[in-house]
Protein backbone atom coordinates (compact mmCIF):
# COMPACT_ATOMS: atom_id res chain seq x y z
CA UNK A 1 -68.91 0.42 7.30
CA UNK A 2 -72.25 -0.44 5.44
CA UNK A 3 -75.06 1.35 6.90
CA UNK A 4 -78.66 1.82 6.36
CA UNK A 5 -81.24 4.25 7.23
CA UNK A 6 -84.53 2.82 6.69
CA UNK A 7 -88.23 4.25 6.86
CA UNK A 8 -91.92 3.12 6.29
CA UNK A 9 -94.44 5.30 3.81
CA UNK A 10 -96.30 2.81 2.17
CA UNK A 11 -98.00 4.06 -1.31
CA UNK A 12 -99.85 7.28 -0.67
CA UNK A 13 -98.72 8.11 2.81
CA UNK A 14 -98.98 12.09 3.30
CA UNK A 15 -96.68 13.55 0.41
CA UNK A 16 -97.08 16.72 1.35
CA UNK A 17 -95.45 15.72 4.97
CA UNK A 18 -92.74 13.45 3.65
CA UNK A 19 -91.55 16.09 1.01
CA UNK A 20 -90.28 17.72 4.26
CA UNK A 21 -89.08 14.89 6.62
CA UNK A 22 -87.44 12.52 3.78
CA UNK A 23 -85.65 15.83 2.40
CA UNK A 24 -84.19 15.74 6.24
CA UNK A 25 -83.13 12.63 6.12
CA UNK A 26 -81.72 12.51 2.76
CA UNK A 27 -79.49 15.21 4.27
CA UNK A 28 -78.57 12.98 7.19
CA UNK A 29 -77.94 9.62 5.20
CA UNK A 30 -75.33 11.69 2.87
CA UNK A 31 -73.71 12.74 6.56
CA UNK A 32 -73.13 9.58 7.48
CA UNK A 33 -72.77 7.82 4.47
CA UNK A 34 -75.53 6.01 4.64
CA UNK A 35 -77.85 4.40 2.15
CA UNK A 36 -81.85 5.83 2.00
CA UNK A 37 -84.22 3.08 1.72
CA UNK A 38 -88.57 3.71 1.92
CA UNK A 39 -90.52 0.50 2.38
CA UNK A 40 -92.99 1.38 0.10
CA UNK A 41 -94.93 -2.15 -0.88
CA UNK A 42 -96.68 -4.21 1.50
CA UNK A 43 -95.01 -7.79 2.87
CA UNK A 44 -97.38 -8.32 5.44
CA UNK A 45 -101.08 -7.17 3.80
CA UNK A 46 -102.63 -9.22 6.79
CA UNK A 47 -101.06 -7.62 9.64
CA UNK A 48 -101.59 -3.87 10.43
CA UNK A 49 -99.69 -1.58 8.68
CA UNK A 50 -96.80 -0.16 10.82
CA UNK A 51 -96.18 -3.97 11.00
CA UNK A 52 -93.95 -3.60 7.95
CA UNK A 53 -91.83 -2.12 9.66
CA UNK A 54 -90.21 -5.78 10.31
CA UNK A 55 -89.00 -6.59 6.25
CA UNK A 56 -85.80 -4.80 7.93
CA UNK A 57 -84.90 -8.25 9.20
CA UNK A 58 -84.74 -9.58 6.07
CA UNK A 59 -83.49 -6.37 4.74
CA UNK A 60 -80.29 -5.98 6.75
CA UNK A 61 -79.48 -9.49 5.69
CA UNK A 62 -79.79 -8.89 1.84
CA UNK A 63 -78.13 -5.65 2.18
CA UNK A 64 -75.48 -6.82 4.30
CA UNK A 65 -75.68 -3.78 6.58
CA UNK A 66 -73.06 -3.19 9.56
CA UNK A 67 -75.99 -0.76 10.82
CA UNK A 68 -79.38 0.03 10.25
CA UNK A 69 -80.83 2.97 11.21
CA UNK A 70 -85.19 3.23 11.54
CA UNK A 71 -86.74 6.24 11.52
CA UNK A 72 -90.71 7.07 11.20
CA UNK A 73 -91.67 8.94 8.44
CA UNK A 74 -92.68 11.63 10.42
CA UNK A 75 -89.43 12.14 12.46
CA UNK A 76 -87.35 15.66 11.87
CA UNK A 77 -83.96 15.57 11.93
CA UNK A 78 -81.24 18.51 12.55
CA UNK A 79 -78.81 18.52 10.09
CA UNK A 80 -76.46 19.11 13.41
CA UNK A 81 -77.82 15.65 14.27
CA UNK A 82 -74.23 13.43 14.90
CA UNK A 83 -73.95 9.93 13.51
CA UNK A 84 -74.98 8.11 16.91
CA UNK A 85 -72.92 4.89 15.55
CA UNK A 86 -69.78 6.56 16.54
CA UNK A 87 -70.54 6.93 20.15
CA UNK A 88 -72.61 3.09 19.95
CA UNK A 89 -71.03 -0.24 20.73
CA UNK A 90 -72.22 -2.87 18.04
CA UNK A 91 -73.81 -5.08 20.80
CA UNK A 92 -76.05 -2.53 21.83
CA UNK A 93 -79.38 -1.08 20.71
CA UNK A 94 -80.42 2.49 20.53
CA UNK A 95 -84.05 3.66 20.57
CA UNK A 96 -85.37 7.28 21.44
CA UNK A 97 -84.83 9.59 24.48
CA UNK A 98 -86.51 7.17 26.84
CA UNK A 99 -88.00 3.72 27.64
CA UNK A 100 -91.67 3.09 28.70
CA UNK A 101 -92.17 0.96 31.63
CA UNK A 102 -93.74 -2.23 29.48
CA UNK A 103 -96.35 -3.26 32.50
CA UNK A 104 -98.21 -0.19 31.95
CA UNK A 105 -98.70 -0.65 28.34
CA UNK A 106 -97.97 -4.67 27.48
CA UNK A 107 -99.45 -7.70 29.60
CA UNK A 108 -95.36 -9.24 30.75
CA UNK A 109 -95.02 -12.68 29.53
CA UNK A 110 -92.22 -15.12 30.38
CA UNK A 111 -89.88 -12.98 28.19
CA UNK A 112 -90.18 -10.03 29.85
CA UNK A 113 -90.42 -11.29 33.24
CA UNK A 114 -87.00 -13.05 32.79
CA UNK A 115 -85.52 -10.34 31.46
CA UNK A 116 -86.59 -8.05 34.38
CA UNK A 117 -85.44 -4.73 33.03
CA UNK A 118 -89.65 -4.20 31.54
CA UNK A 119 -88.03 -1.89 28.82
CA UNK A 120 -90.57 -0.70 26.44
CA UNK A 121 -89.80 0.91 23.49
CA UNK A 122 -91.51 3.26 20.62
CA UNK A 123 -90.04 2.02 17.41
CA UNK A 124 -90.16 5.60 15.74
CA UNK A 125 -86.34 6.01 16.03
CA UNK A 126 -84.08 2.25 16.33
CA UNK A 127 -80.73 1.68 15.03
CA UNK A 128 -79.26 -1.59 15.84
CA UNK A 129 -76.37 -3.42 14.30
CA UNK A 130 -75.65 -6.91 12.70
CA UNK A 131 -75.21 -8.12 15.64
CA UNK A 132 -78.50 -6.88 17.50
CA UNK A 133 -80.66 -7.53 14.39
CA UNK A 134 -83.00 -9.65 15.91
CA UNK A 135 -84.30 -6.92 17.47
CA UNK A 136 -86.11 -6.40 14.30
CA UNK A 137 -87.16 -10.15 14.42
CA UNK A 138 -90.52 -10.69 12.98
CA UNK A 139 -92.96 -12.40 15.72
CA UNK A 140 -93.73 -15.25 12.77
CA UNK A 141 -90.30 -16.47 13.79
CA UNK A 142 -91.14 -15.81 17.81
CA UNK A 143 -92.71 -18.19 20.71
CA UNK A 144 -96.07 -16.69 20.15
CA UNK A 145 -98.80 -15.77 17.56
CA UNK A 146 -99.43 -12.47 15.93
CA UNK A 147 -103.00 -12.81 18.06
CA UNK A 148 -101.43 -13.56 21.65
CA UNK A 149 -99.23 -10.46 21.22
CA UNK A 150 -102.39 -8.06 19.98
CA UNK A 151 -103.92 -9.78 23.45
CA UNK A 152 -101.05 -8.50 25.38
CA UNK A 153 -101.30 -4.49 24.18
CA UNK A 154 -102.69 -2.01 26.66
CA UNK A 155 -102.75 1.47 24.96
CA UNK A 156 -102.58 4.03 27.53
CA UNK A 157 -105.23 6.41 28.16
CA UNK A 158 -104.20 9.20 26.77
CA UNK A 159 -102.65 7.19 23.69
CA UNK A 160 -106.83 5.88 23.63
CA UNK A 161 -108.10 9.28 23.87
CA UNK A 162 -105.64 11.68 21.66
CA UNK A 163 -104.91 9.79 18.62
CA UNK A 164 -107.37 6.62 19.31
CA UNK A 165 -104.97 3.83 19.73
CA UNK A 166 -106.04 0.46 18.91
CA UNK A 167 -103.89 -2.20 20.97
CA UNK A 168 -102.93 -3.97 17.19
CA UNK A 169 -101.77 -0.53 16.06
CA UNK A 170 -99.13 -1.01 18.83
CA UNK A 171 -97.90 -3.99 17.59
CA UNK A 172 -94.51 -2.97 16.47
CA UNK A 173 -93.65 -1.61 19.73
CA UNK A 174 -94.81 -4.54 21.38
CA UNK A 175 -92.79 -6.78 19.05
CA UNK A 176 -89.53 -5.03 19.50
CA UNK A 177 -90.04 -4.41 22.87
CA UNK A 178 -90.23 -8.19 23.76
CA UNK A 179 -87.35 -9.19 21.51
CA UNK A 180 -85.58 -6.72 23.39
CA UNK A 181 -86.85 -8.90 26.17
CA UNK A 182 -86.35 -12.20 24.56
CA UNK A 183 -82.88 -12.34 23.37
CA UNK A 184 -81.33 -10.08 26.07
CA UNK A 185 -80.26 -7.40 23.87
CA UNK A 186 -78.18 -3.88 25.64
CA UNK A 187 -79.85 -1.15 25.24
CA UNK A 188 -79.04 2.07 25.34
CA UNK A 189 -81.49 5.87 24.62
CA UNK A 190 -79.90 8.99 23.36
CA UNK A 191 -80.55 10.99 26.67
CA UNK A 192 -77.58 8.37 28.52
CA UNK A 193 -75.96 8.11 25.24
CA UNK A 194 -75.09 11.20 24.81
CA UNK A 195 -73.67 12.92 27.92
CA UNK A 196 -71.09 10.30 28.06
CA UNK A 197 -69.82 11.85 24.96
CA UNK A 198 -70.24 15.59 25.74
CA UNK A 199 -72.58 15.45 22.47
CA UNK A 200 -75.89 17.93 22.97
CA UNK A 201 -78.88 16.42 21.77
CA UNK A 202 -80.58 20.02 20.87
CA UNK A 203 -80.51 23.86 20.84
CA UNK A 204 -80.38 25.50 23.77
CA UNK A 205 -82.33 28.33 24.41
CA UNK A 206 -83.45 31.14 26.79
CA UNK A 207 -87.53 31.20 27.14
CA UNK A 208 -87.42 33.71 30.48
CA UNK A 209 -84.80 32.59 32.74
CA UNK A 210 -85.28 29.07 31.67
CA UNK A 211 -83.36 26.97 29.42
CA UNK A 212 -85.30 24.96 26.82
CA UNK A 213 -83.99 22.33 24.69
CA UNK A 214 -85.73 21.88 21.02
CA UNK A 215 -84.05 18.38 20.34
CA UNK A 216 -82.23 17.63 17.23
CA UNK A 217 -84.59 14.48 16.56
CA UNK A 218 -88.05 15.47 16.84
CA UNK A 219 -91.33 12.82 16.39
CA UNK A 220 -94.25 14.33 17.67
CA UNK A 221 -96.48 10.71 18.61
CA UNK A 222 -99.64 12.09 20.59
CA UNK A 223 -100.20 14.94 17.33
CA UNK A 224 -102.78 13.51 14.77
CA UNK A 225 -101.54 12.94 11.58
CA UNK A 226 -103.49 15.99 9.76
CA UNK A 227 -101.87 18.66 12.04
CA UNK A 228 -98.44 17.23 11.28
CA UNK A 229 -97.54 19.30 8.60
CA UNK A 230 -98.06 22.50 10.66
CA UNK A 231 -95.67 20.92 13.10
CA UNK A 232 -92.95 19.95 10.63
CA UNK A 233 -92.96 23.93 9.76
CA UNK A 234 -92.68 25.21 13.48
CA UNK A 235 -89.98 23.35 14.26
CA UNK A 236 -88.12 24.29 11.37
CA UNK A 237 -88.26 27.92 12.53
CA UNK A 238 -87.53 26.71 16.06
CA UNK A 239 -84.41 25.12 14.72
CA UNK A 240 -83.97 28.03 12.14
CA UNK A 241 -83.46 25.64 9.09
CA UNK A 242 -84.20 26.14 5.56
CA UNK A 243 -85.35 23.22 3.41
C-alpha cells in the first residue's frame, strides 16, 4: 500500500530545528514504509507561505499514493508512534487530538452551515487517503476566492497575542477545514481513534499522585518559532530518546 508522509520547510526554514524533527520522521516513514517527501520550492509565491501546503493535491495524484500522511515541520514524533492507517478506514480523515469549534475562529459560510458538524481543524498533523484527497483541495478549485476566505479568518486572542496571528496566516486551516465542510468528508482525531483500538497515544507517568501523559506526537503551536529548538530537546528527555 503506497503511502506518503509529506512536510513543508521551504528553502532556509530553521535547520538547526529540522535536523531534529525530520531525523524523527525519517525514523517513522521507514516504520511504516512510507516514502519522505519536503516541499521545499514555492508553487504558490502569491499566497502566504504555509499555503503550500496544498501541492499535496497534486502530489498524491502524481505519486499515486493509497495514503498521505502531513506533518509540520516542527512536529516530534515517538518512534513508539503506531502507523494510524491500520486502525483508519480509507473514507475517513484523521487530523490531531482535537477539533476547534470553526465559529470561534472562521466566519461559517454555506459550507459549513450545511455541514453542521463546525469542525475546525489545525493542519499540523492530516493523513487522508485517495479517497478523502480533496481534503487537500486547493481553494483555486473551490466556490470562493483566496480573498473571501482570508475575510472569513478570526485568529483567536491568544493565537493574536502569543505568536501574532495574522487571519491569512490561517489560511490552511481555514481551507481544509471547509473542504472538510464542503465535500462531507468523516473525520476522525487520534484521542477517539485510538481507544477503540486499546493503542496509547503517550507515556504515562507519575508527577505526584497524578498521571501525566507526554503524547507520542508532539507540535507545540502557541511556542514562537525561536524557542522551538529548546522544546524539541525537552521532550526528548521527557520521552527518553536519543537522536
Amino acid at each position: 500500500m503506497k503511502k506518503t508522509i509529506y512536510t513543508l520547510a521551504l528553502r532556509g526554514y530553521v535547520p538547526d530545528l529540522i535536523a531534529v524533527t525530520f531525523q524523527l520522521m525519517k525514523a517513522y516513514a521507514k516504520k511504516i514504509e512510507a516514502d519522505f517527501v519536503v516541499i521545499e520550492d514555492r508553487k504558490f509565491p502569491e499566497r502566504y507561505p504555509t499555503y503550500e501546503k496544498f501541492q499535496i493535491w497534486d502530489l498524491m495524484k502524481e505519486r499515486d499514493d493509497e495514503w498521505s500522511f502531513f506533518f509540520d515541520a516542527d512536529t516530534m514524533i515517538h518512534p513508539d508512534f503506531p502507523d494510524v492507517t491500520a486502525m483508519l478506514q480509507m473514507d475517513t480523515t484523521c487530523a490531531g487530538y482535537s477539533s476547534d469549534f470553526t465559529p470561534m475562529r472562521f466566519r461559517p459560510d454555506a459550507p459549513f452551515l450545511r455541514d453542521g458538524r463546525y469542525i475546525g481543524k489545525g493542519t499540523w498533523f492530516i493523513i487522508c487517503s485517495n479517497l478523502t484527497r480533496d481534503a487537500w483541495q486547493p481553494i483555486e478549485l473551490s466556490d470562493i476566492t483566496y480573498e473571501k476566505a482570508v475575510e472569513n479568518i478570526f485568529p483567536t486572542n491568544d493565537e493574536i497575542i502569543k505568536i501574532k496571528k495574522t487571519p491569512e496566516s490561517l489560511i490552511d486551516d481555514y481551507v481544509v477545514s471547509r473542504n472538510i465542510a464542503r465535500f462531507g468528508l468523516k473525520h476522525t482525531v487520534l484521542s477517539e481513534l485510538c481507544p477503540k483500538f486499546n493503542c496509547p497515544i503517550g507515556i504515562e507517568t507519575i508527577n505526584g499522585n497524578q498521571k501525566v501523559i507526554s503524547p507520542y506526537l508532539q507540535h507545540d503551536y502557541n511556542r514562537p518559532l525561536e524557542q522551538k529548538l529548546v522544546w524539541t530537546e525537552q521532550v526528548l528527555r521527557t520521552w527518553g530518546v536519543t537522536l
